[in-house]
Protein backbone atom coordinates (compact mmCIF):
# COMPACT_ATOMS: atom_id res chain seq x y z
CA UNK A 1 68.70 139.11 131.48
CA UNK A 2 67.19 141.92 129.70
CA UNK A 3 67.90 141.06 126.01
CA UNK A 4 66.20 138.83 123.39
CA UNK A 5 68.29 135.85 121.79
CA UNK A 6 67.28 134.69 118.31
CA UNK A 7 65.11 132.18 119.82
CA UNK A 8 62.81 134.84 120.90
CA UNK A 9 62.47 136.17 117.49
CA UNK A 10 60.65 134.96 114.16
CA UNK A 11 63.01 134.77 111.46
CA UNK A 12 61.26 132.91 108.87
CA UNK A 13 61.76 135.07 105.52
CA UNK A 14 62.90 138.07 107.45
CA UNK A 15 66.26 139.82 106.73
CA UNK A 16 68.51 139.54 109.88
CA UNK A 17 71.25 142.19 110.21
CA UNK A 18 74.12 140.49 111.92
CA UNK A 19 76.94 142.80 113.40
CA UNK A 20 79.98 140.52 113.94
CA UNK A 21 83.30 140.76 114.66
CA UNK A 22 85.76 139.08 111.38
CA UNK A 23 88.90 140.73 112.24
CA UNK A 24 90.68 138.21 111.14
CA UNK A 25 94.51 138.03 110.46
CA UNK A 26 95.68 137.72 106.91
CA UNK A 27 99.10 137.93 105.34
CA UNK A 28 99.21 137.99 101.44
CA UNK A 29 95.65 137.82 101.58
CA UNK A 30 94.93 134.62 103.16
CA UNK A 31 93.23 134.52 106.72
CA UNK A 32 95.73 133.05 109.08
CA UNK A 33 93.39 132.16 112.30
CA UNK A 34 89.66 131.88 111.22
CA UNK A 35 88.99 131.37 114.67
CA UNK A 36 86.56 134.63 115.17
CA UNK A 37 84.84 133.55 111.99
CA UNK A 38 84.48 129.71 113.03
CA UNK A 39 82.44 131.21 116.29
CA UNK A 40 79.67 133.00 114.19
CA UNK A 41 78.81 130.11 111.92
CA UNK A 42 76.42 129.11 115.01
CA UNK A 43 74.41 132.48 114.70
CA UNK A 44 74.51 132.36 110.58
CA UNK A 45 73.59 128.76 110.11
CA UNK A 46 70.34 128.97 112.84
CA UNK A 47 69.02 132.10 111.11
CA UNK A 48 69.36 130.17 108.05
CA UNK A 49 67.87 126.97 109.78
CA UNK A 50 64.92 129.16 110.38
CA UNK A 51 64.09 130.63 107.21
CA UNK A 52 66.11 133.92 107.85
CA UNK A 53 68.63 135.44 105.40
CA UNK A 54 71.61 136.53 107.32
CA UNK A 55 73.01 140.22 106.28
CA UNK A 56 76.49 140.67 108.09
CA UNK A 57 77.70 143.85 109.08
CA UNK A 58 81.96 144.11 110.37
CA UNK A 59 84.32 146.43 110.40
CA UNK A 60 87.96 145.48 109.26
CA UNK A 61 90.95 147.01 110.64
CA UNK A 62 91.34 150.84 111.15
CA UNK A 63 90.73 153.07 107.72
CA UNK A 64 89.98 155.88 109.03
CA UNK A 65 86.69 156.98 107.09
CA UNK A 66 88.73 155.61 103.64
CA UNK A 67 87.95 153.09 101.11
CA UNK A 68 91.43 151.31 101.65
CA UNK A 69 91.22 147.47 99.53
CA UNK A 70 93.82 145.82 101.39
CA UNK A 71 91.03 146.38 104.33
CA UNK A 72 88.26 145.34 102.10
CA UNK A 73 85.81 142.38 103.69
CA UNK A 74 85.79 141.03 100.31
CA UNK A 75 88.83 138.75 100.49
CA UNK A 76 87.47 136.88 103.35
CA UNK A 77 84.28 135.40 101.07
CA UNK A 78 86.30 131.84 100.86
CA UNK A 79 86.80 131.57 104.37
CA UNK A 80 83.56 132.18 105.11
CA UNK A 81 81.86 129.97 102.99
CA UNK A 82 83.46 127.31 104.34
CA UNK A 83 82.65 128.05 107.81
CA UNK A 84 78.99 128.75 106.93
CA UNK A 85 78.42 125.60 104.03
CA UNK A 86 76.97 127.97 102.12
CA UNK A 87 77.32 130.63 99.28
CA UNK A 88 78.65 134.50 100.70
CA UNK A 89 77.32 137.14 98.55
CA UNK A 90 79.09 140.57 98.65
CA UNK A 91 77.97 144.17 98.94
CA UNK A 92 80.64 147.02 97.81
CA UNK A 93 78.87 149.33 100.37
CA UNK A 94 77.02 148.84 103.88
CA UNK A 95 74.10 151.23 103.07
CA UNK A 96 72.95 152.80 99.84
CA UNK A 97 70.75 151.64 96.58
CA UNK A 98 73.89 149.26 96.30
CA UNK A 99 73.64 147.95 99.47
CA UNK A 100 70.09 147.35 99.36
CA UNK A 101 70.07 146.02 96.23
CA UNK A 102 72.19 143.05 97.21
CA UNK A 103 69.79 142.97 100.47
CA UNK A 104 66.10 142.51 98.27
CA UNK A 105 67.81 140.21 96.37
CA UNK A 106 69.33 138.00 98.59
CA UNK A 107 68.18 134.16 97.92
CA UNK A 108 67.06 131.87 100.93
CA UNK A 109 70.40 130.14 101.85
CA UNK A 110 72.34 132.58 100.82
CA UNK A 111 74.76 134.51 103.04
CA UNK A 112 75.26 138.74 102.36
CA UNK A 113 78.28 140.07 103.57
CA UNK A 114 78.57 144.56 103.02
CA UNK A 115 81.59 146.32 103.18
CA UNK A 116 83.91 147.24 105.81
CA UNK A 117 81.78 149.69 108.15
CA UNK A 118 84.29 151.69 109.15
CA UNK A 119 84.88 152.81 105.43
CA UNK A 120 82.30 155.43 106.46
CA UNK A 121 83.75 157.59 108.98
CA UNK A 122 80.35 158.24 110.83
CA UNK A 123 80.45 154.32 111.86
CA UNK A 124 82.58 155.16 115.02
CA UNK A 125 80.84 158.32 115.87
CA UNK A 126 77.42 156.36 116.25
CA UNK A 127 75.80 158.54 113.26
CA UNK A 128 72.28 158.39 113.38
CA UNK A 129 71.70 158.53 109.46
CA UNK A 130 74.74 156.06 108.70
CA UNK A 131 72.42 153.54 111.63
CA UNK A 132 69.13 154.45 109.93
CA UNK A 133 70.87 153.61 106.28
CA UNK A 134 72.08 150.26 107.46
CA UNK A 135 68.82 149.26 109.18
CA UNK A 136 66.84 149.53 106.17
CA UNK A 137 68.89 147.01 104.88
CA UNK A 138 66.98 144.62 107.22
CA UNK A 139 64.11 143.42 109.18
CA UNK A 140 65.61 142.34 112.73
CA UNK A 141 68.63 143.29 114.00
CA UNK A 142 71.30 140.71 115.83
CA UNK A 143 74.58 141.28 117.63
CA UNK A 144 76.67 138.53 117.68
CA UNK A 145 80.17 140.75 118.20
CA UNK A 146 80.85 141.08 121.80
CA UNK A 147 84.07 142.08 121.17
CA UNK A 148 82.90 145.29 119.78
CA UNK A 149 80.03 145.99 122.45
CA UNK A 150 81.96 148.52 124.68
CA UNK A 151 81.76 150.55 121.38
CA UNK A 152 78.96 152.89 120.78
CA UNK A 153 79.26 152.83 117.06
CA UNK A 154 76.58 152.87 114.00
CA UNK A 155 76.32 149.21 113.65
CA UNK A 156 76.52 148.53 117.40
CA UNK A 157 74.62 150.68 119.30
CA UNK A 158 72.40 153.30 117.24
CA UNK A 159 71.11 150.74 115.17
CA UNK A 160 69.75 148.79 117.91
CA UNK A 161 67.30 151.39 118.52
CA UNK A 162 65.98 150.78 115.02
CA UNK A 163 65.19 147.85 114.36
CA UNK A 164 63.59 144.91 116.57
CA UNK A 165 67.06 143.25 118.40
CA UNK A 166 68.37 140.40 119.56
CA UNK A 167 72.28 138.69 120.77
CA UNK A 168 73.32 136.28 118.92
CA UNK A 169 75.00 132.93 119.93
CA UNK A 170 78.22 133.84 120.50
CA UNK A 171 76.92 137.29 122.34
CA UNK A 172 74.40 135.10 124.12
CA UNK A 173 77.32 132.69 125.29
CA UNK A 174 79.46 135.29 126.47
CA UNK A 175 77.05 137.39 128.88
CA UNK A 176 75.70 134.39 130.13
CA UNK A 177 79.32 133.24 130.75
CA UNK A 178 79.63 136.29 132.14
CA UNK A 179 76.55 136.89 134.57
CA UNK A 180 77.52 133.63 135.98
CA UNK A 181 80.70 134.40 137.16
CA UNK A 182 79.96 138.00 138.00
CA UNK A 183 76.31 138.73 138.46
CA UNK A 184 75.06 136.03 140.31
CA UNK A 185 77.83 133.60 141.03
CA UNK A 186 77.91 130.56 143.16
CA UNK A 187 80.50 130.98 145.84
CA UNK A 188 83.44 131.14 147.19
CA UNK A 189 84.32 133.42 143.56
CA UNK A 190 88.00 133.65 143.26
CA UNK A 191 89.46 136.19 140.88
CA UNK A 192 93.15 135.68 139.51
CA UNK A 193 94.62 138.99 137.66
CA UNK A 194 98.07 138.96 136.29
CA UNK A 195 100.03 141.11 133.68
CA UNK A 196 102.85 143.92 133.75
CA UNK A 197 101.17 146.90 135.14
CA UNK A 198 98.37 147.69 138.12
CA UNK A 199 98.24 151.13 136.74
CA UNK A 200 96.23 149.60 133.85
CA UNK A 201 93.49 147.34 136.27
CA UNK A 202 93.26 150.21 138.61
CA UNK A 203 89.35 149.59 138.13
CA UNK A 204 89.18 146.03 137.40
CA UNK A 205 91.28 145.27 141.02
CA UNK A 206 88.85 148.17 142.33
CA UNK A 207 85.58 146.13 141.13
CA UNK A 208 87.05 142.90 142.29
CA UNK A 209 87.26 143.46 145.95
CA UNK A 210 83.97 144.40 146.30
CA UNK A 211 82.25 141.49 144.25
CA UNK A 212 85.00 138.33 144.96
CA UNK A 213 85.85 136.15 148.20
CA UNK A 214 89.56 135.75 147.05
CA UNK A 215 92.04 138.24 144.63
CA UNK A 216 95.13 136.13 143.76
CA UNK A 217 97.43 138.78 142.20
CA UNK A 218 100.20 137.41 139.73
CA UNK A 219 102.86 138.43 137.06
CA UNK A 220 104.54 141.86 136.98
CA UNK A 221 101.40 142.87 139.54
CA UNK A 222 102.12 141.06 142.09
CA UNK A 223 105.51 142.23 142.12
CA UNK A 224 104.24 145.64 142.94
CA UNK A 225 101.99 144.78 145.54
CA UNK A 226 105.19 142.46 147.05
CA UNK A 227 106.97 146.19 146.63
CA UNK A 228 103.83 147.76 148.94
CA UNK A 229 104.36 144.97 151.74
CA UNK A 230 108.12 146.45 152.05
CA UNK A 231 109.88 143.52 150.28
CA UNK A 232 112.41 144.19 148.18
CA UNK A 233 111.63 143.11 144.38
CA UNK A 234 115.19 143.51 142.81
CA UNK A 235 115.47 144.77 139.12
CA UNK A 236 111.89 142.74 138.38
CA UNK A 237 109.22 144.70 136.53
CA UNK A 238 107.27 146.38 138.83
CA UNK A 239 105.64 149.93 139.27
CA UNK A 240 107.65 151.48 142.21
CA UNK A 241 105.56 154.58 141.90
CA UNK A 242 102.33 152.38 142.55
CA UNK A 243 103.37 151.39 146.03
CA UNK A 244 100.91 153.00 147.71
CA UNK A 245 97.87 152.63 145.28
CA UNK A 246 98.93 148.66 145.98
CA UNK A 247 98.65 149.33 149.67
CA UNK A 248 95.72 150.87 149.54
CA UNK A 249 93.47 148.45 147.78
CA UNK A 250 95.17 146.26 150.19
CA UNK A 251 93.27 147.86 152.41
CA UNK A 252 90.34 148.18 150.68
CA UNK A 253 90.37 144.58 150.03
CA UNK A 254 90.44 144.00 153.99
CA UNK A 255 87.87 146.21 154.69
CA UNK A 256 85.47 144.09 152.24
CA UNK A 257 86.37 140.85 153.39
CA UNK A 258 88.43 140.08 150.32
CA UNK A 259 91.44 138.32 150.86
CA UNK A 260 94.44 139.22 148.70
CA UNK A 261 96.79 136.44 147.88
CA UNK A 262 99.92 137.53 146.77
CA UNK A 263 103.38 134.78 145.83
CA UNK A 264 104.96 132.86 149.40
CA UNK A 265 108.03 132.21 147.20
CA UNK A 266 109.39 133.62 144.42
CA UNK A 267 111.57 131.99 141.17
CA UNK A 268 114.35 133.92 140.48
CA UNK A 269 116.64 134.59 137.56
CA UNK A 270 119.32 137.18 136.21
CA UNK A 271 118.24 137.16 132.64
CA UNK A 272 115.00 137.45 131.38
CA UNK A 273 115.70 134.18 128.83
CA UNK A 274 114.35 130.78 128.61
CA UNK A 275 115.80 128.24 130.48
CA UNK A 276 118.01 131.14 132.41
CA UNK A 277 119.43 129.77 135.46
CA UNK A 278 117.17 130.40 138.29
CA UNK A 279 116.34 129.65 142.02
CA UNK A 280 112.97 129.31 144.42
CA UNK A 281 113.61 131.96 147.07
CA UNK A 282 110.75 133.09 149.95
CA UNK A 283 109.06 136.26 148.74
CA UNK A 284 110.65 138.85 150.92
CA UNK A 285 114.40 138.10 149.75
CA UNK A 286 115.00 138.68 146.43
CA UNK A 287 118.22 139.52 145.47
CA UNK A 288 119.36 143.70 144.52
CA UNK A 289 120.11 141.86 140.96
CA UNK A 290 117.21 139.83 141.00
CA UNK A 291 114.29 139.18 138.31
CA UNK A 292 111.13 137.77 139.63
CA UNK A 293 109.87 135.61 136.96
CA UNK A 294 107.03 133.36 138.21
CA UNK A 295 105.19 132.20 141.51
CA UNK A 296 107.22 129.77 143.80
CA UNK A 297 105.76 125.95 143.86
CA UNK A 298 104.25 127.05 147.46
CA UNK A 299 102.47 129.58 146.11
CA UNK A 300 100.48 127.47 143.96
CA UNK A 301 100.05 124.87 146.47
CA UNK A 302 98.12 127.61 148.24
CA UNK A 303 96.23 129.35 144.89
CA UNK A 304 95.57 125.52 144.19
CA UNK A 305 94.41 125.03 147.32
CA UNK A 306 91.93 128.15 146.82
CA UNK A 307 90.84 126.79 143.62
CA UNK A 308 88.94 123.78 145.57
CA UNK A 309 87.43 125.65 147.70
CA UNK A 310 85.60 128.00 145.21
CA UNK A 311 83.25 127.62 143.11
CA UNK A 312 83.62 130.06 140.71
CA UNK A 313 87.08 131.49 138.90
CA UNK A 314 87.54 134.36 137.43
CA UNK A 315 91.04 134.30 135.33
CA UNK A 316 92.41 136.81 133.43
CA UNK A 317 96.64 137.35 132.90
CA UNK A 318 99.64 134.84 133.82
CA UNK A 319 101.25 134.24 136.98
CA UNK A 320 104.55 134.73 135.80
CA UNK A 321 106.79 134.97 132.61
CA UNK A 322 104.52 132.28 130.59
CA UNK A 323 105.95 132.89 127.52
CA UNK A 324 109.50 131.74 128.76
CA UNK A 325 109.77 128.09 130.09
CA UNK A 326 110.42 127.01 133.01
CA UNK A 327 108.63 130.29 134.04
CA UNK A 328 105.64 128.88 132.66
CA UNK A 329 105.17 126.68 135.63
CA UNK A 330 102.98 128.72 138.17
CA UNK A 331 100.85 129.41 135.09
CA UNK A 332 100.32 125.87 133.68
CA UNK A 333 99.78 124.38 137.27
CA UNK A 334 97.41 126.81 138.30
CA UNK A 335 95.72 126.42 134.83
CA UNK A 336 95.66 122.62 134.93
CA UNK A 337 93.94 122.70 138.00
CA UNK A 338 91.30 125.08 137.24
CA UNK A 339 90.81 122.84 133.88
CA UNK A 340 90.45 119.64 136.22
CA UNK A 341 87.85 121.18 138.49
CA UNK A 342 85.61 122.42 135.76
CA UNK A 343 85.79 118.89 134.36
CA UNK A 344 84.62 117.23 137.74
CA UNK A 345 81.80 119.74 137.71
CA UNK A 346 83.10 121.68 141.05
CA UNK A 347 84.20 124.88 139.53
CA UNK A 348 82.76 127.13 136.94
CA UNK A 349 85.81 128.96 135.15
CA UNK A 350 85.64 132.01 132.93
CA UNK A 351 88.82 133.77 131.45
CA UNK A 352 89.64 136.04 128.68
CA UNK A 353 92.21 138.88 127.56
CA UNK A 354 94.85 138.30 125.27
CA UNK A 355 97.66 137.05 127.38
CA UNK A 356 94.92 134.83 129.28
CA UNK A 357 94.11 132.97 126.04
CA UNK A 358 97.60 132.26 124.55
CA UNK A 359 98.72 131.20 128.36
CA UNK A 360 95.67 128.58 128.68
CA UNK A 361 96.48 127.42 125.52
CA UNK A 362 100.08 126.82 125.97
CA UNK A 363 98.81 124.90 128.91
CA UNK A 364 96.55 122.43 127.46
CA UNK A 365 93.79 123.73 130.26
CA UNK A 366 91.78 125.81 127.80
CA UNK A 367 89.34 123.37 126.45
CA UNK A 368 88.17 122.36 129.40
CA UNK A 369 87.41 126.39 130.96
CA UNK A 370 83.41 126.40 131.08
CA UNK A 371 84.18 129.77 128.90
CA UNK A 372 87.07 131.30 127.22
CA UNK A 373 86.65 135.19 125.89
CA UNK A 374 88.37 136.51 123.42
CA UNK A 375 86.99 139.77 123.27
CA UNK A 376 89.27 141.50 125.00
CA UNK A 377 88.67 144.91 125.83
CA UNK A 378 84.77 144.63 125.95
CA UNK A 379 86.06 141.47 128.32
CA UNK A 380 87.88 144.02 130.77
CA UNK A 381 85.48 146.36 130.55
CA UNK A 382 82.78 144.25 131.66
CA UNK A 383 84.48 143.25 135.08
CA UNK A 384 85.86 146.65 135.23
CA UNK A 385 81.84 146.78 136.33
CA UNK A 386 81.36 149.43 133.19
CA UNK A 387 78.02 149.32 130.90
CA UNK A 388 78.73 148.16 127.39
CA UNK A 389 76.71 150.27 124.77
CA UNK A 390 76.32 147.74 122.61
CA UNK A 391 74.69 145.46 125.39
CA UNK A 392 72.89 148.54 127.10
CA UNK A 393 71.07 148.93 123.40
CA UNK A 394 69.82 145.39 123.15
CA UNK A 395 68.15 145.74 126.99
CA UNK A 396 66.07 148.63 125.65
């Protein structure tokens, strides 16, 4: 662990510049899912617990270099102050005599939110000068927005070079989630990857095999891989033209002593509906007409099975179609398992990615993963085995 948290640092009266990641939804102006904001609070309410004055730095949809209000950070002021307790002051601008203005004058207690970063369009080309504006706006620097670390923007990266740094809580939560299930794990580690397409995990499936003891391979992916083994996969979603990519990290996998677990049986449908009449079939005989919707129950008698045996899980995409019941069931029983492990302190489980959340929610497994990301891409990218700039910037 290269990089300072704020427990390393002396706040007391100095001006902490907090990137963070509020990309909230709203409709008609009110924020829909505070959820992003709610995991900050942490970060603002210690600096303020230790005498710092949190300055909060965010970016807020895509403007494109324009002042646009419907993308101002203005309108989320309410919702933050009652996530932080506390009173949000606002800056029209992230650097300038405005800017720092609002900074000098902030009041201990108070919160200081600036203006949508990417208002300037220099933020997402890492602009040295737009950095050096915003840093003079503070004292320390803190990144709490993981989500926005595999960016090398203004306020994630240059900046860090600036000013004396440090990660956050929610930053600090998330890499440590994630050294322990990647960097140093305790094994067995067992990786589960679902979702439509291999063509887009080409280099997470690629990092897996070298770094994992099992790859169970779900959703519209394992489908392809069935498709590589010579089975026949019906009308289901599945990359035909990936066949032999499939095969080969098959092959790969082998070669590290990765084993590749891939659906015994197979549920079945015509339609892709809810509740569309289906059957349990072995994996090699689906029908020409057939949709492959969701691992058999022997298949997750055997991923279950896995699941005890390891000690760490990595989880990211559903086994089948878990947004249709019953095709939720490989998903949810899988999940529930994982969730009942972690409980009895035998498993440490980290997920994340977008379908990953909503399916472990749906479940009822996700409160008890021992970390849930919701970062997303900077998730990916970070088992994909890539450096994230904005991490890479706090190490130095």
């Amino acid at each position: 662990m290269g990089w300072k948290t704020l427990d390393d640092m002396d706040l007391n009266g100095k001006r902490v510049l907090v990137r963070v990641d509020i990309n909230v939804p709203i409709v008609d102006g009110v924020v829909t899912d505070s959820t992003r904001i709610r995991r900050i609070a942490p970060t603002v309410r210690d600096i303020l617990a230790a005498g710092g004055k949190p300055i909060l730095l965010a970016h807020f949809g895509r403007p494109g270099g324009e002042r646009r209000e419907n993308l101002s950070l203005k309108q989320l002021i309410p919702t933050l102050e009652r996530a932080f307790e506390t009173t949000v002051q606002f800056a029209a601008d992230c650097v300038g005599p405005a800017a720092e203005l609002a900074a000098e004058s902030l009041q201990p207690g108070e919160v200081l939110l600036l203006e949508n970063t990417r208002f300037h369009a220099a933020e997402t080309k890492n602009d040295p000068e737009l950095a050096a504006g915003m840093a003079r706006l503070g004292d320390i620097y803190c990144n709490d927005a993981f989500s926005a670390a595999h960016r090398a923007h203004s306020s994630t990266e240059a900046i860090a070079h600036l000013l004396p740094s440090c990660a956050g809580r929610l930053m600090q939560a998330e890499l440590e989630a994630l050294e322990s299930a990647l960097g140093n794990p305790k094994r067995p580690v067992t990786a589960l990857v679902g979702g439509a397409k291999v063509s887009t995990k080409l280099e997470l499936l690629g990092n897996l095999i070298e770094k994992v003891d099992y790859l169970v391979i779900g959703g519209g992916m394992a489908n392809t891989f069935l498709a590589a083994k010579g089975y026949p996969v019906g009308k289901s979603l599945a990359e035909r033209i990936m066949k032999d990519t499939a095969a080969e990290i098959m092959e790969k996998a082998e070669g590290k002593g990765c084993k590749i677990v891939l659906p015994k049986d197979i549920v079945v449908a015509k339609k892709f509906e809810s509740h569309a009449p289906h059957e349990i079939l072995p994996a090699d005989q689906c029908p020409e007409d057939g949709l492959i919707l969701d691992a058999g129950p022997e298949s997750v008698a055997e991923i279950v099975k896995i699941f005890e045996q390891s000690q760490t899980l990595i989880w990211n995409g559903p086994l089948g179609a878990f947004e249709l019941e019953p095709f939720d069931a490989a998903t949810n029983a899988a999940a529930l398992k994982a969730a009942a492990l972690t409980r009895a302190g035998k498993l440490t489980s980290v997920a994340g990615g977008g379908d990953t959340v909503a399916a472990l929610n749906a479940s009822g497994a996700a409160g008890d993963f021992s970390y849930i990301s919701t970062a997303g891409g900077a998730f990916l990218e970070w088992m994909e085995g890539k450096t994230l700039p904005g991490v890479a910037a706090l190490e130095q």
